[in-house]
C-alpha atoms as a PDB file:
ATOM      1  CA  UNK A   1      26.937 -15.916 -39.623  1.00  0.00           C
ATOM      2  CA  UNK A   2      28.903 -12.760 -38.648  1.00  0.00           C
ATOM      3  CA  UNK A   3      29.286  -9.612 -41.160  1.00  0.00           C
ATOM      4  CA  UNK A   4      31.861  -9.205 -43.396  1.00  0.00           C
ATOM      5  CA  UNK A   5      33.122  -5.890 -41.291  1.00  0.00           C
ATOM      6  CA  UNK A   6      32.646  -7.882 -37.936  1.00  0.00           C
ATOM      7  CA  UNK A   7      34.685 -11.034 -38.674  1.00  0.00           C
ATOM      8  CA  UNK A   8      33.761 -14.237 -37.135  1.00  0.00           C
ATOM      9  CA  UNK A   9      32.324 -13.372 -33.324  1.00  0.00           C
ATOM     10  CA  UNK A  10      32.674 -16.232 -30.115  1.00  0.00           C
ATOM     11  CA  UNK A  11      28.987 -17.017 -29.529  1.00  0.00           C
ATOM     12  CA  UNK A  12      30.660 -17.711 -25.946  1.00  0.00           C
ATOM     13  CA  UNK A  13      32.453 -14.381 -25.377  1.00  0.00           C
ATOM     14  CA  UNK A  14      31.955 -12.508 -28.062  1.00  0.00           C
ATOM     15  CA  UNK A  15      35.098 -12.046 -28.952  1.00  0.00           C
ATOM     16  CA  UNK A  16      36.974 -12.004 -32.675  1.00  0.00           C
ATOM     17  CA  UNK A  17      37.851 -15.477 -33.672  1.00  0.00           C
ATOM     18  CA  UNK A  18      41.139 -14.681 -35.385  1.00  0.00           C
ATOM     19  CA  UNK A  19      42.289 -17.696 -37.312  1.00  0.00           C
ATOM     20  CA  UNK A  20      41.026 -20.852 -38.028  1.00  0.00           C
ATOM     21  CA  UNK A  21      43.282 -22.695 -35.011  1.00  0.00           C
ATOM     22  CA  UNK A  22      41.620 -20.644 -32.813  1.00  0.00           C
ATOM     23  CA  UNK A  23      37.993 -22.439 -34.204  1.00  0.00           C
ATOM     24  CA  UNK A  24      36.085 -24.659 -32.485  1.00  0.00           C
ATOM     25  CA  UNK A  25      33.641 -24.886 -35.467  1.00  0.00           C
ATOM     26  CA  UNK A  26      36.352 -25.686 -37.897  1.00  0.00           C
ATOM     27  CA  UNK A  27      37.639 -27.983 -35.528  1.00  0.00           C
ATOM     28  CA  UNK A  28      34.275 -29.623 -35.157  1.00  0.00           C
ATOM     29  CA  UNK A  29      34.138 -29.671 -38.929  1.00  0.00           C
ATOM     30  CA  UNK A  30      37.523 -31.558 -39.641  1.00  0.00           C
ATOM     31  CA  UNK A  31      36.617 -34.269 -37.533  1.00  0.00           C
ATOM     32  CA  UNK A  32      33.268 -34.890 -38.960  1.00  0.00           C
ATOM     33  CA  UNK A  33      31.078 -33.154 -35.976  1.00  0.00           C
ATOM     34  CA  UNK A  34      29.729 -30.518 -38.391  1.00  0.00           C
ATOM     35  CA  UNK A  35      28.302 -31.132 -42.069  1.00  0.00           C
ATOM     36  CA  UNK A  36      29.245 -29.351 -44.693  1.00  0.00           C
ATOM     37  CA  UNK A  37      25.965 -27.820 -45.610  1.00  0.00           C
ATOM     38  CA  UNK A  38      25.467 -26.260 -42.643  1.00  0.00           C
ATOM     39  CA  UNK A  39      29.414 -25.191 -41.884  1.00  0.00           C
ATOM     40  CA  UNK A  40      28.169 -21.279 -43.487  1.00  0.00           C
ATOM     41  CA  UNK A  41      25.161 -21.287 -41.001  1.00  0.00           C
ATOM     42  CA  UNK A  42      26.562 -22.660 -37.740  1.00  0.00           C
ATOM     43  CA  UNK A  43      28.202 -20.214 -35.106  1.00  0.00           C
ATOM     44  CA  UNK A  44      31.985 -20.257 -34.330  1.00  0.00           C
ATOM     45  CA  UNK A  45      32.843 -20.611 -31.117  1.00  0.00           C
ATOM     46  CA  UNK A  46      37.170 -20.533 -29.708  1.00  0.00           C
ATOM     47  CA  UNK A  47      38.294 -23.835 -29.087  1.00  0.00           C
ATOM     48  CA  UNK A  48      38.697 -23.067 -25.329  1.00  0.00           C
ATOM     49  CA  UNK A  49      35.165 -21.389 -25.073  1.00  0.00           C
ATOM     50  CA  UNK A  50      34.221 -25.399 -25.696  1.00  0.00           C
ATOM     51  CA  UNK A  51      36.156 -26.536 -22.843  1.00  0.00           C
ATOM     52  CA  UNK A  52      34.209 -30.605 -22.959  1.00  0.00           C
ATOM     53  CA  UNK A  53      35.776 -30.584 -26.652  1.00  0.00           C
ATOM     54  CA  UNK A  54      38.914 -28.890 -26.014  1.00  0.00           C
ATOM     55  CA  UNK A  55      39.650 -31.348 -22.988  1.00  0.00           C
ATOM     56  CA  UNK A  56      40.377 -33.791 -25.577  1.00  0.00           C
ATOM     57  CA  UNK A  57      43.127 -32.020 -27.229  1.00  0.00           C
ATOM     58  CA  UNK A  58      46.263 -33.299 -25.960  1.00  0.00           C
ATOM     59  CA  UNK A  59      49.821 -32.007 -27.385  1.00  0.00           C
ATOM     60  CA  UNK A  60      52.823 -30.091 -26.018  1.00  0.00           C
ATOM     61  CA  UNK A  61      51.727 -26.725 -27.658  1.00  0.00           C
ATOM     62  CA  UNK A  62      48.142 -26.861 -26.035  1.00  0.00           C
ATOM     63  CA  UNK A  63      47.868 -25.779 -22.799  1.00  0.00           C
ATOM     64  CA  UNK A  64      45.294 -28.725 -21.349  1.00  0.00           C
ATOM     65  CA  UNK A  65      41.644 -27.753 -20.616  1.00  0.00           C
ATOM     66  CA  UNK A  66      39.926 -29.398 -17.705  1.00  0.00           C
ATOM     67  CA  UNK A  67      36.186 -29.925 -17.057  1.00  0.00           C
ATOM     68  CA  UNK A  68      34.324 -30.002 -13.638  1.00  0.00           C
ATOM     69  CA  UNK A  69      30.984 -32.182 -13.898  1.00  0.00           C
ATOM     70  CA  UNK A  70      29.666 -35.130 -15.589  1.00  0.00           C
ATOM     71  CA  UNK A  71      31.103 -34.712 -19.074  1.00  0.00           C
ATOM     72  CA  UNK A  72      34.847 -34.178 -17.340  1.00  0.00           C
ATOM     73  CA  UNK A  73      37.093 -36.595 -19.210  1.00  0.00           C
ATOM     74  CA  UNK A  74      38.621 -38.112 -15.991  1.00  0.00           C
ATOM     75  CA  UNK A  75      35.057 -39.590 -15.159  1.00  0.00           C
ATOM     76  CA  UNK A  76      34.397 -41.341 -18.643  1.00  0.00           C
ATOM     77  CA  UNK A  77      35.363 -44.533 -20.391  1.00  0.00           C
ATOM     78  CA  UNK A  78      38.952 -44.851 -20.832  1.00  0.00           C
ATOM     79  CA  UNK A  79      38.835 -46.456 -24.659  1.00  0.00           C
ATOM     80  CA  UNK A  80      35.923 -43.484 -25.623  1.00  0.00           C
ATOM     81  CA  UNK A  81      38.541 -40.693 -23.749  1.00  0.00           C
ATOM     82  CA  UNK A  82      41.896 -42.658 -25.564  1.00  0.00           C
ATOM     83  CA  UNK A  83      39.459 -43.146 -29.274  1.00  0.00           C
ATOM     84  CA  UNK A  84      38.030 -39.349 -28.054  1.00  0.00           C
ATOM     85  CA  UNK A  85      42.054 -37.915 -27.357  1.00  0.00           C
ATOM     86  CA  UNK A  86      43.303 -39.148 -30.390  1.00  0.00           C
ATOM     87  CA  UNK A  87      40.829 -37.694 -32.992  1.00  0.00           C
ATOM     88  CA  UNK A  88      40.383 -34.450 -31.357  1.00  0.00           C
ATOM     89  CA  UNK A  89      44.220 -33.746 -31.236  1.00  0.00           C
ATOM     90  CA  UNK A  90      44.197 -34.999 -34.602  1.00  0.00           C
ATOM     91  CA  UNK A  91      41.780 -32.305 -36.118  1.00  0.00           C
ATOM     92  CA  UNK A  92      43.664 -29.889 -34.221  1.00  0.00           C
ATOM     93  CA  UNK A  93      47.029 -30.250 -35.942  1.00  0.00           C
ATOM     94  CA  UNK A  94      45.215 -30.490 -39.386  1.00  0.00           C
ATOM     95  CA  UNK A  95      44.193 -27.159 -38.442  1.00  0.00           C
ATOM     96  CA  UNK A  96      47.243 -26.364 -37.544  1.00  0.00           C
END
């Protein structure tokens, strides 16, 4: 967990994660990937420095993320990328 004075730090890049639609943890959270308990002890990460989550955001106002390798969307299941799509984007507009 980052210091007060720090703010909340990318694990990835280090960077400041400014506000909670920028967070891949809280994003991970709302849909049920993170448990409560340990929300205060996990590290935050920018949705985009988690590109084989953010790949599954799809909406106008989110510039689409695309994966090389095995866990690239293109190459999976089409009902687990659809069921995948649809709660991802989801959590992302609660955020929003």
């Amino acid at each position: 967990m980052a210091k007060c004075e720090e703010g909340y730090l990318c694990e990835v890049c280090g960077r400041d994660v400014e506000n909670i639609t920028e967070s891949d943890l809280y994003l991970r959270y709302v849909i049920g990937l993170v448990d409560p308990e340990v929300l205060h002890t996990s590290r935050e990460r920018h949705i985009r420095c988690n590109p084989s989550l953010a790949q599954f955001i799809v909406a106008d106002d989110f510039e689409p993320v695309a994966v090389e390798g095995p866990f690239d969307k293109r190459q999976l299941d089409p009902a687990y990328v659809r069921q995948r799509e649809s709660l991802v984007t989801r959590g992302w507009r609660r955020l929003k």
